[in-house]
N, C-alpha and C. Protein backbone atom coordinates (compact mmCIF):
# COMPACT_ATOMS: atom_id res chain seq x y z
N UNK A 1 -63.14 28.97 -77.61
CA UNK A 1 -62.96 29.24 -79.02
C UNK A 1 -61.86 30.30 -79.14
N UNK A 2 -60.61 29.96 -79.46
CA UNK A 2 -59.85 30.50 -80.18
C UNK A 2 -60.05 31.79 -81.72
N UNK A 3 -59.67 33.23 -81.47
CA UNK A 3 -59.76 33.79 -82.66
C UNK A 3 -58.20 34.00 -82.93
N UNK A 4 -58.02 33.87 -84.20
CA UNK A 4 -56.34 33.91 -84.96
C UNK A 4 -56.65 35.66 -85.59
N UNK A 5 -55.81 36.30 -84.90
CA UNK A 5 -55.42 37.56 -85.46
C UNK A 5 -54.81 38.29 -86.74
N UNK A 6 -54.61 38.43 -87.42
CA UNK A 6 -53.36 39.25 -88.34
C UNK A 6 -53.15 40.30 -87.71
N UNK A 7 -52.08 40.90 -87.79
CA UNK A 7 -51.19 42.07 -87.66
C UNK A 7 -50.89 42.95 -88.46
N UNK A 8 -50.90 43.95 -88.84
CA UNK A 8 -51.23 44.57 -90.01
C UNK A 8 -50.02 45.21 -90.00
N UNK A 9 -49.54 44.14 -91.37
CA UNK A 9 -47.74 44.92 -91.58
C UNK A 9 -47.36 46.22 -91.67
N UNK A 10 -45.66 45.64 -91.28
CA UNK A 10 -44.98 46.90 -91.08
C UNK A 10 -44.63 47.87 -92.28
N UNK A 11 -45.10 49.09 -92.76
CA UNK A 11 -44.85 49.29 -93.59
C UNK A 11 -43.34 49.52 -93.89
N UNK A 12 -42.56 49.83 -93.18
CA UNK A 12 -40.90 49.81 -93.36
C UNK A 12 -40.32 48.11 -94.22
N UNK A 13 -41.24 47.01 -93.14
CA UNK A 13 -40.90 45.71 -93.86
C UNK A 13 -41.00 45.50 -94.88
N UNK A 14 -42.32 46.06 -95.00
CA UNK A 14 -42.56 45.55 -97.13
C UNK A 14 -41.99 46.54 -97.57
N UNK A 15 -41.06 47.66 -97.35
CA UNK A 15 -40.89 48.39 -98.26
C UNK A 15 -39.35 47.82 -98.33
N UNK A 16 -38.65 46.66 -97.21
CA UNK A 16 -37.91 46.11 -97.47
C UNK A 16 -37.69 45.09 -98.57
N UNK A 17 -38.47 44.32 -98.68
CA UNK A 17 -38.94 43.21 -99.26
C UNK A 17 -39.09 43.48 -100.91
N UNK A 18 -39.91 44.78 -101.01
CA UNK A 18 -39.91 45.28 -102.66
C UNK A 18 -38.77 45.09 -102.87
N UNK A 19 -38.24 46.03 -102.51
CA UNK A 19 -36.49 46.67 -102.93
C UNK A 19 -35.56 45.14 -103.16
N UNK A 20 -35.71 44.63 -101.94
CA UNK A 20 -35.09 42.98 -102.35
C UNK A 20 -35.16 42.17 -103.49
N UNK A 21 -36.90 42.49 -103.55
CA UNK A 21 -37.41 41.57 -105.11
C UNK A 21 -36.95 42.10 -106.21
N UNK A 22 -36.75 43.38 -105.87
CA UNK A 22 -37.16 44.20 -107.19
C UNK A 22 -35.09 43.81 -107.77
N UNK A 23 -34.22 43.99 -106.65
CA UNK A 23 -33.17 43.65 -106.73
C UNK A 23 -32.44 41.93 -107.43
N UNK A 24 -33.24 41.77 -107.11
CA UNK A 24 -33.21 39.77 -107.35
C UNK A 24 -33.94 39.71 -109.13
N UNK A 25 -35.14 40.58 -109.22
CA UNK A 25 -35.11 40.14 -110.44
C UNK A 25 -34.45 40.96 -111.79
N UNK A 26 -33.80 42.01 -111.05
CA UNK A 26 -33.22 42.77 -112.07
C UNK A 26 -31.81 42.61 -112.48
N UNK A 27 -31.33 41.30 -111.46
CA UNK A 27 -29.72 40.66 -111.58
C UNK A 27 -29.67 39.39 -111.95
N UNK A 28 -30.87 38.86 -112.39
CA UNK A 28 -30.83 37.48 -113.09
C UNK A 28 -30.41 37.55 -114.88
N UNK A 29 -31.04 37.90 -115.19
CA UNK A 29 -30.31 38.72 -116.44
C UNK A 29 -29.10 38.71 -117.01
N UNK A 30 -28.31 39.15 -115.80
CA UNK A 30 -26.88 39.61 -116.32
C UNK A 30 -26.08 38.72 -115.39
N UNK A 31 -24.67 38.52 -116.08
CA UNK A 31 -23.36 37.74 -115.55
C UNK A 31 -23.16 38.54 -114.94
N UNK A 32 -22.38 38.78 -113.83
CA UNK A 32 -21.27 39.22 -113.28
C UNK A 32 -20.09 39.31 -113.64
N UNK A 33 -19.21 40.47 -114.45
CA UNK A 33 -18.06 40.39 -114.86
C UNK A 33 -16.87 41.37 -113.63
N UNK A 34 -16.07 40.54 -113.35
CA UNK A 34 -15.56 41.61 -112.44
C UNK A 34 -14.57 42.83 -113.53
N UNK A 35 -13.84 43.35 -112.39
CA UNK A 35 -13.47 44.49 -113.14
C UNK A 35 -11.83 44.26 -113.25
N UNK A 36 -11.61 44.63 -114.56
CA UNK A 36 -9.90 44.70 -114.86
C UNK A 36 -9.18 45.03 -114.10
N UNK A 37 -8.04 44.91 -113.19
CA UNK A 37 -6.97 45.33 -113.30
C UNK A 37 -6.21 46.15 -113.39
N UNK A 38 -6.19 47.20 -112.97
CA UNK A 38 -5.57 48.53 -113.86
C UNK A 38 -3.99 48.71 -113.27
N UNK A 39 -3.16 49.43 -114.30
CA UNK A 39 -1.72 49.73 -114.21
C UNK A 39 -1.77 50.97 -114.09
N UNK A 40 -0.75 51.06 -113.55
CA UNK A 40 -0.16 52.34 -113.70
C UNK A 40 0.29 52.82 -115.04
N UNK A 41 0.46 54.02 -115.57
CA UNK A 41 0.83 54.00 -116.69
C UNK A 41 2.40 54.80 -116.98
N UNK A 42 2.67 54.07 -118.22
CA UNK A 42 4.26 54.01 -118.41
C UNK A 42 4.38 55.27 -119.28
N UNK A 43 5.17 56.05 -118.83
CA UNK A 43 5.68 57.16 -120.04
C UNK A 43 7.31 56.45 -119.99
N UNK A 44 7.18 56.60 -121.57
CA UNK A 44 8.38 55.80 -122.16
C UNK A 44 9.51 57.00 -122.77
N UNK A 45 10.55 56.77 -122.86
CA UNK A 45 11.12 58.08 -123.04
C UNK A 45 11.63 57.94 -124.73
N UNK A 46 11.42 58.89 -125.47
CA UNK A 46 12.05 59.04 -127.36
C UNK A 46 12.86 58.21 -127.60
N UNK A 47 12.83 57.60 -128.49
CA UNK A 47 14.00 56.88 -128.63
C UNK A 47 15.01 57.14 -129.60
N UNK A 48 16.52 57.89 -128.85
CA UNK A 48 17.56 58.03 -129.29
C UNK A 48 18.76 57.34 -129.06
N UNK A 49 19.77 57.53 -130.31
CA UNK A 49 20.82 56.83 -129.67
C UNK A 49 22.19 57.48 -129.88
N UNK A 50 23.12 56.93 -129.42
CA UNK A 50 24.61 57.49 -129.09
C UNK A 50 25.27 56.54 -129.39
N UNK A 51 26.88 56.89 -129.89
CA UNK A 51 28.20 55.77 -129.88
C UNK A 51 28.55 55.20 -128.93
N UNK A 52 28.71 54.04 -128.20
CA UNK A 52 29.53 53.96 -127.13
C UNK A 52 30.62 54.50 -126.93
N UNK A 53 30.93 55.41 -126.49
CA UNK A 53 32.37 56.04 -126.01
C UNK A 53 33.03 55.48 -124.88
N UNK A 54 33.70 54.46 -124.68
CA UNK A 54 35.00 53.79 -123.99
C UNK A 54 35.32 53.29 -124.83
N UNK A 55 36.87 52.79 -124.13
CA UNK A 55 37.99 51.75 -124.38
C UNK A 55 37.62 50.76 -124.35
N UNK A 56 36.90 50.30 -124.98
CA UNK A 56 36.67 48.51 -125.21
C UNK A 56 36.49 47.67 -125.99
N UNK A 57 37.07 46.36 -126.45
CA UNK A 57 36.92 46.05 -127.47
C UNK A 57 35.75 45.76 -128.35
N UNK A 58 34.93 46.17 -127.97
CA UNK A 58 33.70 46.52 -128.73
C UNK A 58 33.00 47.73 -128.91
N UNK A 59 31.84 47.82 -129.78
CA UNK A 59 31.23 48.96 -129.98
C UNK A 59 30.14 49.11 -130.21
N UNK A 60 28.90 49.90 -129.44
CA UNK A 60 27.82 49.65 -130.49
C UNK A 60 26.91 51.27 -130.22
N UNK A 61 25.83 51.23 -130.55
CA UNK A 61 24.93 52.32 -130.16
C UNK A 61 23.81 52.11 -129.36
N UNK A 62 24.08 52.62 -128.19
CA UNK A 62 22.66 52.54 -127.29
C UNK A 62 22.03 53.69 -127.03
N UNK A 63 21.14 53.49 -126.02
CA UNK A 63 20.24 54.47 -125.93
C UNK A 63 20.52 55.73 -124.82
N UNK A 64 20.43 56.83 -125.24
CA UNK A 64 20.79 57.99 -124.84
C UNK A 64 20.04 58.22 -123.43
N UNK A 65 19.38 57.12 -122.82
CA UNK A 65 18.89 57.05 -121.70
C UNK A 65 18.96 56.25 -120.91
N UNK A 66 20.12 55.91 -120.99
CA UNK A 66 20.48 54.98 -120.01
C UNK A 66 22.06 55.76 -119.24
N UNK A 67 22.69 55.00 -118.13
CA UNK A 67 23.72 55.19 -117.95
C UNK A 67 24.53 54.02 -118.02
N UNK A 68 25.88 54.09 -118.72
CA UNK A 68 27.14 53.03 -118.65
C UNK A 68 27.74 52.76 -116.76
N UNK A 69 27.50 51.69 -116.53
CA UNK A 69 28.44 51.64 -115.34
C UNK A 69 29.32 50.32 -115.27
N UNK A 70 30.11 50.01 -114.63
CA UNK A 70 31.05 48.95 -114.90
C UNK A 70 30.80 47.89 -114.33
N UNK A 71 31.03 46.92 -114.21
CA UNK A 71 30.08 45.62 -113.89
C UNK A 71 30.63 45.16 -112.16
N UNK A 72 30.13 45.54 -111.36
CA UNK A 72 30.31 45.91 -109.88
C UNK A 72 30.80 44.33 -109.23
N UNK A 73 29.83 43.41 -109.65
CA UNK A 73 30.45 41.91 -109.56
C UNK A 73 31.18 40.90 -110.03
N UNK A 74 31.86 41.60 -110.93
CA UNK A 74 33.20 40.80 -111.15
C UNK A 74 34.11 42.03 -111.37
N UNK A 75 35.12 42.82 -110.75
CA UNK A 75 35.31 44.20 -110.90
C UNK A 75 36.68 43.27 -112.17
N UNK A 76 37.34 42.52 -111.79
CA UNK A 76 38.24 41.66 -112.43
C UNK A 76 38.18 41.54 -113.80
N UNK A 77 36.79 41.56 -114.51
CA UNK A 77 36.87 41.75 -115.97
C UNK A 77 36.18 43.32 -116.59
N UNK A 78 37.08 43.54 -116.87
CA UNK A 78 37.23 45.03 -117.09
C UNK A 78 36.36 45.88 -118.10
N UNK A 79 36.07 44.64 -119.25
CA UNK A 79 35.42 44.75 -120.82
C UNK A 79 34.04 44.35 -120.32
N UNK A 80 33.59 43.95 -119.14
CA UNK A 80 32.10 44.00 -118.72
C UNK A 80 31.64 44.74 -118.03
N UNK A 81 30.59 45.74 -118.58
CA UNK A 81 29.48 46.14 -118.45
C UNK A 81 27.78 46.22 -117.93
N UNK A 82 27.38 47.34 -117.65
CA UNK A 82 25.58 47.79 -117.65
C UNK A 82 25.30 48.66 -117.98
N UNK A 83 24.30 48.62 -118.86
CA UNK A 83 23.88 49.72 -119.24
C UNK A 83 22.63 50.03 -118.56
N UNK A 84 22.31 50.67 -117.93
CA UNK A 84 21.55 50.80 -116.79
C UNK A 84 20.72 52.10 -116.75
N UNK A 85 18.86 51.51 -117.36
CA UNK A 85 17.62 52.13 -117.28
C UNK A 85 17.72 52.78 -116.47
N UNK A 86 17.33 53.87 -115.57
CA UNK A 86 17.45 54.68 -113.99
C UNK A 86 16.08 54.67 -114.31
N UNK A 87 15.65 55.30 -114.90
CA UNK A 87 14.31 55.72 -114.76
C UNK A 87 12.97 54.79 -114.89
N UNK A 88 13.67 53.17 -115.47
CA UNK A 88 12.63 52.15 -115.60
C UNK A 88 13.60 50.99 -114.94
N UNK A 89 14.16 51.57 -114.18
CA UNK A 89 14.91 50.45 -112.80
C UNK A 89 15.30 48.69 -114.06
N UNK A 90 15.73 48.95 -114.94
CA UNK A 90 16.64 47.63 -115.89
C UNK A 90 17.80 48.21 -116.09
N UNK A 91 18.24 46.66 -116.26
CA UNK A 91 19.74 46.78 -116.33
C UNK A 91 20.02 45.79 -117.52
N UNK A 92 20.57 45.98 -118.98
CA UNK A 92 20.93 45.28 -119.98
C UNK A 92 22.73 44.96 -119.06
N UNK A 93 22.99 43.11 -118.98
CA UNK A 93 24.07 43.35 -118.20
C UNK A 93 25.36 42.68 -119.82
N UNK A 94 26.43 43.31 -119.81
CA UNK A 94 26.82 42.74 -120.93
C UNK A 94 28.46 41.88 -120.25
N UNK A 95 28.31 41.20 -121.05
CA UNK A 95 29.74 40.40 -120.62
C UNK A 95 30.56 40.05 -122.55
N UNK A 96 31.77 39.77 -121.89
CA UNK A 96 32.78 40.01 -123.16
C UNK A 96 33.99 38.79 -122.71
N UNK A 97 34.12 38.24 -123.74
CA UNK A 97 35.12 37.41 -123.93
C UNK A 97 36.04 37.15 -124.86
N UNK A 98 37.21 36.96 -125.01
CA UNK A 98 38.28 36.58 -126.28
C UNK A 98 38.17 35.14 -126.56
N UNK A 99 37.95 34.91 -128.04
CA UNK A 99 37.89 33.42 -128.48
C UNK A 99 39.62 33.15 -128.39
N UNK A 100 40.04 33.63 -129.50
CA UNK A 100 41.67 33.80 -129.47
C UNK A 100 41.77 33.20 -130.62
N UNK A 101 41.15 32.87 -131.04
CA UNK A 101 41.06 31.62 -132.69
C UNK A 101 41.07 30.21 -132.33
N UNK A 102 40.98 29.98 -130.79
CA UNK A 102 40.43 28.35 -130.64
C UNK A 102 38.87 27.80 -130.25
N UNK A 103 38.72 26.92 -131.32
CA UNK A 103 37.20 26.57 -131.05
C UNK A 103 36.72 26.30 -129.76
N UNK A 104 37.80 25.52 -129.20
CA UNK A 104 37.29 25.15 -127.46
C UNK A 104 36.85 26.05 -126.83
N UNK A 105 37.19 27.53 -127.31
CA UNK A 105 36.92 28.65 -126.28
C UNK A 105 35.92 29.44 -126.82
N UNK A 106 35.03 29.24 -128.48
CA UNK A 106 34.03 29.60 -128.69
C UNK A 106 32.80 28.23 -128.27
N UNK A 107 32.92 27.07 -128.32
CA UNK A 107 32.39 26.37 -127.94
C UNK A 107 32.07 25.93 -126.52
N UNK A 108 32.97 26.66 -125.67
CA UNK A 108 32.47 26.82 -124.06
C UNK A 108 31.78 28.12 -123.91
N UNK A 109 32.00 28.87 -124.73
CA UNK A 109 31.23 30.46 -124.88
C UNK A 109 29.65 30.13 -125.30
N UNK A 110 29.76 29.53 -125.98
CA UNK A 110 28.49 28.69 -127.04
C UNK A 110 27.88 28.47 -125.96
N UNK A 111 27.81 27.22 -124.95
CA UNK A 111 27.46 26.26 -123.97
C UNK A 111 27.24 26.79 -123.09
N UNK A 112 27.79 27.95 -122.91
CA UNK A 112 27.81 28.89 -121.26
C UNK A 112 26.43 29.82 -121.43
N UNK A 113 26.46 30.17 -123.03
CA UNK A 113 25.10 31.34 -122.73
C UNK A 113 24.02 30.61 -123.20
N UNK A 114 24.26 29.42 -123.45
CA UNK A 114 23.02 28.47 -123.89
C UNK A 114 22.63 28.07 -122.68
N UNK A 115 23.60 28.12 -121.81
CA UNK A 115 22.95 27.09 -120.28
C UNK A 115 22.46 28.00 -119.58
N UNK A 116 22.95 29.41 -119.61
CA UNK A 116 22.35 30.31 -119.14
C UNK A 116 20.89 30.70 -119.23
N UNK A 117 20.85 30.34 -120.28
CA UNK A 117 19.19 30.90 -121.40
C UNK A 117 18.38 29.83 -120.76
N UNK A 118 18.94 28.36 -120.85
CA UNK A 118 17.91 27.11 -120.52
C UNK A 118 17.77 27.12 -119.15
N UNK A 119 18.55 27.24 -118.31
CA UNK A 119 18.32 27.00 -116.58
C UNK A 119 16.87 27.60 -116.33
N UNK A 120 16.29 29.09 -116.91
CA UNK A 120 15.03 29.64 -116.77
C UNK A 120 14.11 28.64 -117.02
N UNK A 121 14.21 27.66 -118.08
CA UNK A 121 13.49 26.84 -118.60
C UNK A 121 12.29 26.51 -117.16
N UNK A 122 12.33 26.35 -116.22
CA UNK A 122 11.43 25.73 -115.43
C UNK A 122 10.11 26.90 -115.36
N UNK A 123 10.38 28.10 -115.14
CA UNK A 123 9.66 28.81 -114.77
C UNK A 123 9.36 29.34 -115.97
N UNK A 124 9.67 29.23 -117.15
CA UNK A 124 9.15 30.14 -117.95
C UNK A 124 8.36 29.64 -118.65
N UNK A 125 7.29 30.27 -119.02
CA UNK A 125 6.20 29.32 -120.39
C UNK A 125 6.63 29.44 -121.29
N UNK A 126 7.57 30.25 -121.86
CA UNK A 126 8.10 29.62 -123.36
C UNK A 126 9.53 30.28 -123.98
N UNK A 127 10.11 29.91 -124.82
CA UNK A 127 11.53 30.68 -124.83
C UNK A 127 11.64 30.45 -126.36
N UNK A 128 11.88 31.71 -127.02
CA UNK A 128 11.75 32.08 -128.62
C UNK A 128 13.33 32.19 -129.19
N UNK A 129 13.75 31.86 -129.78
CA UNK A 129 15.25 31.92 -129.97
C UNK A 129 15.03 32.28 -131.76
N UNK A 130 16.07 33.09 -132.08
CA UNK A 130 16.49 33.21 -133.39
C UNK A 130 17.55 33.89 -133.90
N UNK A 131 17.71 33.31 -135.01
CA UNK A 131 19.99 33.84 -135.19
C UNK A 131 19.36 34.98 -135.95
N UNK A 132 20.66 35.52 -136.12
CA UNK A 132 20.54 37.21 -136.50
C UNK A 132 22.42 36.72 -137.36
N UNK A 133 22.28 37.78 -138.82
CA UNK A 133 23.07 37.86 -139.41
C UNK A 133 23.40 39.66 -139.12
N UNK A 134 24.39 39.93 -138.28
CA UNK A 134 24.43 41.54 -138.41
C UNK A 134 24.84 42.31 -139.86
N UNK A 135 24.81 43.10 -139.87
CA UNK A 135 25.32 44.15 -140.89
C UNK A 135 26.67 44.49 -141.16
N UNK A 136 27.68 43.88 -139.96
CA UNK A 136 28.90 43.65 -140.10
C UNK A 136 29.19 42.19 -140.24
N UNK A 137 28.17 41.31 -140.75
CA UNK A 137 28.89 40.13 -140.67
C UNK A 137 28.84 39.31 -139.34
N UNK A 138 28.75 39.70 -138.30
CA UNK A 138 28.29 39.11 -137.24
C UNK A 138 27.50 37.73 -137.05
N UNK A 139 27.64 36.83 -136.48
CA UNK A 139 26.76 35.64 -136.26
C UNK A 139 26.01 36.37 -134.46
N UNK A 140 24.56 35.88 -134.75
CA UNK A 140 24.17 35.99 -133.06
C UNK A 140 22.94 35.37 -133.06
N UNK A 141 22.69 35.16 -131.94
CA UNK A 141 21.56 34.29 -130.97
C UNK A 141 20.76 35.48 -129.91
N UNK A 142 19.24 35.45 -130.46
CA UNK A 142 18.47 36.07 -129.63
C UNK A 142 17.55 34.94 -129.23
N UNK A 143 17.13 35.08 -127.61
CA UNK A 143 16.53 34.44 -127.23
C UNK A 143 15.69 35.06 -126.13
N UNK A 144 14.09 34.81 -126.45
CA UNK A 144 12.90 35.84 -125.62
C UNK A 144 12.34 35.09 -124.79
N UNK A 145 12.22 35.11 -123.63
CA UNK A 145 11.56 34.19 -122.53
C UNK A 145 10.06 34.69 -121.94
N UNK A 146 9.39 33.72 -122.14
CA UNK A 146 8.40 34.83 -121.17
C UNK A 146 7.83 33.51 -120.32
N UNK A 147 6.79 34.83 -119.17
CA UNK A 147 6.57 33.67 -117.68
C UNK A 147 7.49 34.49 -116.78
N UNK A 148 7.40 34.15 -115.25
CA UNK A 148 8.11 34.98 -114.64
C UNK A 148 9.49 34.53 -114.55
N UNK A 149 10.16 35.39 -115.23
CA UNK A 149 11.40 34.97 -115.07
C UNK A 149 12.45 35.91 -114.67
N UNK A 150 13.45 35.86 -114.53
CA UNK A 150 14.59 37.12 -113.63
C UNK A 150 15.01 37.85 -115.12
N UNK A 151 15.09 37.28 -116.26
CA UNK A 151 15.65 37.78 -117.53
C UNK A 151 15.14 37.24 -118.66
N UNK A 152 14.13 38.75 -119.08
CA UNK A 152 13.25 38.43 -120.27
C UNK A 152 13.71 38.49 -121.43
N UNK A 153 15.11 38.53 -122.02
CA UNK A 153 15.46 38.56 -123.54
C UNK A 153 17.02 38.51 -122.82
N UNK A 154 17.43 37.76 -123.37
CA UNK A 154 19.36 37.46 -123.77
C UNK A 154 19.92 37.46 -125.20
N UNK A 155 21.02 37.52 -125.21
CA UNK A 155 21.77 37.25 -126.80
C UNK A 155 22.88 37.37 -126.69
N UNK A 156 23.81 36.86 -127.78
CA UNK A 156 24.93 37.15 -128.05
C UNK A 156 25.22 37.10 -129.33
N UNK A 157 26.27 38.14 -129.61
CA UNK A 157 27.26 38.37 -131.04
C UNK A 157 28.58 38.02 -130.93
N UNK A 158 29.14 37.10 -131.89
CA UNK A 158 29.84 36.51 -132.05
C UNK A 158 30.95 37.01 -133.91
N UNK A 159 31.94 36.84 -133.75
CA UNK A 159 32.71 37.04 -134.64
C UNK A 159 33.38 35.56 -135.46
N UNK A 160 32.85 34.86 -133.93
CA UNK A 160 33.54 33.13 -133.86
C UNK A 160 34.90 32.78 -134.57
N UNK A 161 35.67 33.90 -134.36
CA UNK A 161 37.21 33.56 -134.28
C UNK A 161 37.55 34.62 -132.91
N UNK A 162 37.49 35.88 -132.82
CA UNK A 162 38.07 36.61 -131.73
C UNK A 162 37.18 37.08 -130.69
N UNK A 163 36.55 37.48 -130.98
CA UNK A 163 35.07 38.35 -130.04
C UNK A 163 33.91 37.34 -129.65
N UNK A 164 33.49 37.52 -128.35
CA UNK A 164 32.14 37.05 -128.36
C UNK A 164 31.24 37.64 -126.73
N UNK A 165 30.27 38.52 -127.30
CA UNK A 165 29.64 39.53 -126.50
C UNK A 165 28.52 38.90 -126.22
N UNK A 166 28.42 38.95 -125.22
CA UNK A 166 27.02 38.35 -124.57
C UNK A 166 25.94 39.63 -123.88
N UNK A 167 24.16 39.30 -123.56
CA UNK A 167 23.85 40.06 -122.95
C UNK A 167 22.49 39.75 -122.46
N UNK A 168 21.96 40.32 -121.39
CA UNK A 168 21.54 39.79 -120.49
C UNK A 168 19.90 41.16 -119.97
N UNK A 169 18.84 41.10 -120.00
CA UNK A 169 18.04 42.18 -119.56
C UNK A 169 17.42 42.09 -118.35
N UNK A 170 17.81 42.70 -117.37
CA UNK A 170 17.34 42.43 -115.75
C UNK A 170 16.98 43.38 -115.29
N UNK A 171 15.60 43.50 -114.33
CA UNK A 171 14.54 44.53 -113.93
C UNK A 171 14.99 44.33 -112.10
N UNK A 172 15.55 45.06 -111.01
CA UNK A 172 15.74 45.01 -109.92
C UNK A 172 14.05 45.47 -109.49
N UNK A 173 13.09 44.69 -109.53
CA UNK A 173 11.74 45.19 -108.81
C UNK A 173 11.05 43.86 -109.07
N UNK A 174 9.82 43.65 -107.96
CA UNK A 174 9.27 42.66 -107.69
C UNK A 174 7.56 42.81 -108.65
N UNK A 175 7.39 43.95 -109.22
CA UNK A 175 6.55 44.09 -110.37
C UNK A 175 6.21 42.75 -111.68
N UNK A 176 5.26 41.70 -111.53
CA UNK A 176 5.04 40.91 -112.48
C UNK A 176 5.51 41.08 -114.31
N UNK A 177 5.84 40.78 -114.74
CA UNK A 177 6.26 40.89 -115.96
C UNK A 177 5.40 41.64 -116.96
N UNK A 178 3.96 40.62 -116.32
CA UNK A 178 2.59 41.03 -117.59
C UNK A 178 2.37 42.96 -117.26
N UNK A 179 2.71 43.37 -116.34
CA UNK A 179 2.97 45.01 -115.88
C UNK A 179 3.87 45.37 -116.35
N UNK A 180 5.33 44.68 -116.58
CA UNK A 180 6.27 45.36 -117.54
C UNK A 180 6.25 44.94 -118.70
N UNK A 181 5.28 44.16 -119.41
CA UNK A 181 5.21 44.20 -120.89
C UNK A 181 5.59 45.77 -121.74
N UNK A 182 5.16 46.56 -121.60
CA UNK A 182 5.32 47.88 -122.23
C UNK A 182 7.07 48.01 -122.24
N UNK A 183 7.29 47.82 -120.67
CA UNK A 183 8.68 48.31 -120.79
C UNK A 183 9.85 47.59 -121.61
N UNK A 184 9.30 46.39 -121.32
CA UNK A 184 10.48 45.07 -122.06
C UNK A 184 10.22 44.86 -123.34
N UNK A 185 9.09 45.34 -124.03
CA UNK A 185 9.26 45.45 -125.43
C UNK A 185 10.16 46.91 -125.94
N UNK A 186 9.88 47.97 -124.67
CA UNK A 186 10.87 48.93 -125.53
C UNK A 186 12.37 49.16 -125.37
N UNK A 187 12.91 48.07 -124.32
CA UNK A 187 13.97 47.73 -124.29
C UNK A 187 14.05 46.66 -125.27
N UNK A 188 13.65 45.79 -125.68
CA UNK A 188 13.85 44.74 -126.81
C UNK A 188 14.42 45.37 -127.89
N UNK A 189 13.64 46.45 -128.20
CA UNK A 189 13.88 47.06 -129.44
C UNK A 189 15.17 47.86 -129.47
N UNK A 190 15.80 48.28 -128.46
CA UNK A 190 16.78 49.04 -127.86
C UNK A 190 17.69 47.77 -128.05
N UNK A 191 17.54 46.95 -127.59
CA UNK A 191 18.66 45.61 -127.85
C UNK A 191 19.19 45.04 -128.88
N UNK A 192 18.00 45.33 -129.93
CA UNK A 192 17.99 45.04 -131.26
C UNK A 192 19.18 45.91 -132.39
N UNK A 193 18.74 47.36 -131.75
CA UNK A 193 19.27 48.55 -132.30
C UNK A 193 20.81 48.05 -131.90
N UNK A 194 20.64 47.84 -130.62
CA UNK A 194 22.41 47.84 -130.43
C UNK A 194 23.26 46.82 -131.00
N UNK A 195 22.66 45.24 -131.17
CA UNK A 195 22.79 43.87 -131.64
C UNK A 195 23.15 44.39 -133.05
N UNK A 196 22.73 44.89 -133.81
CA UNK A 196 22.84 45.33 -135.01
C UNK A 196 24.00 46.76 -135.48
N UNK A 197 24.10 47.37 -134.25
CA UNK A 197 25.43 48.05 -134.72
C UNK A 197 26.77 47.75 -133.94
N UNK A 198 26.75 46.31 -133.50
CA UNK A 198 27.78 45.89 -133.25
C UNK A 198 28.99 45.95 -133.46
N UNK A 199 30.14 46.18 -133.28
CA UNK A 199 31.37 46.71 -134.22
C UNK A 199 33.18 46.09 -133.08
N UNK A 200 33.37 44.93 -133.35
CA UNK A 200 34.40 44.38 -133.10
C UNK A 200 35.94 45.20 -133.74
N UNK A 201 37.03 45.42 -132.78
CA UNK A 201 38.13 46.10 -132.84
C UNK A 201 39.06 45.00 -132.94
């Protein structure tokens, strides 16, 4: 005849086992939400502005925090420009052309910063375009891209007989866009300011 024993538990075990249960039924309850994301945070600098001071056939007012430097890759055209963020690593890049009073040469101007704007088209989720009447009379084209793209806002001002200024906003850093939201809206607005005191010689 066989007798069957018990063992008289471990008290460390069941005091495992509570804690487990007690764990299991106090997380049925609730979702699991993970946790945000966090940035770093942006100090943005006042926003002032200045005349452009050079020789060039244009003019406008930018921001007193940036620096002018001359456009390093094509040294050949002389009237192009950067105006160049230091402290939020962008570069607004500007380029300049003479119509001369023939359409062919505002209409390849036309086509050139339109093809420019569309080539992003693949990568970007969406691209906002709208004309702007300046305060001098000016005709221009703003166009806002977003999605990752190399250049989140372009435009150009046009006189569409002699002048036609183009421009371009480029970030040298591998930082996602949705992280520089802050910054590229306060350069937008900086673009705007300048788009608007445009001033052809």
């Amino acid at each position: 005849m066989s007798i069957w024993k018990r063992n008289a538990p471990n008290p460390a075990s069941c005091f495992c086992w509570v804690i487990l249960a007690g764990m299991l039924l106090t997380a049925c309850g609730e979702d699991f939400i993970p946790k945000p994301k966090g940035y770093n945070r942006i100090d943005l600098p006042d926003r002032e502005f200045e005349s452009l001071d050079m020789d060039l056939p244009y003019s406008f007012e930018h921001s007193r925090h940036l620096q002018i430097e001359p456009d390093s890759f094509n040294m050949a055209e002389k009237n192009w420009i950067n105006l160049h963020y230091t402290s939020l690593d962008a570069r607004i890049h500007l380029t300049y052309k003479t119509i001369e009073g023939k359409r062919e040469n505002l209409k390849a101007y036309l086509d050139d910063a339109l093809n420019l704007t569309f080539k992003h088209q693949v990568k970007a989720y969406g691209i906002d375009e709208g004309l702007v009447k300046t305060p001098a009379g000016y005709t221009g084209l703003v166009a806002e891209l977003s999605g990752e793209v190399p250049t989140q806002f372009q435009f150009f001002v046009t006189d569409s007989t002699q002048h036609f200024l183009r421009g371009a906003l480029y970030f040298r850093t591998a930082v996602k866009n949705d992280s520089l939201a802050p910054i590229i809206e306060y350069i937008k607005k900086d673009m705007m300011h300048l788009i608007n005191t445009v001033e052809f010689d």
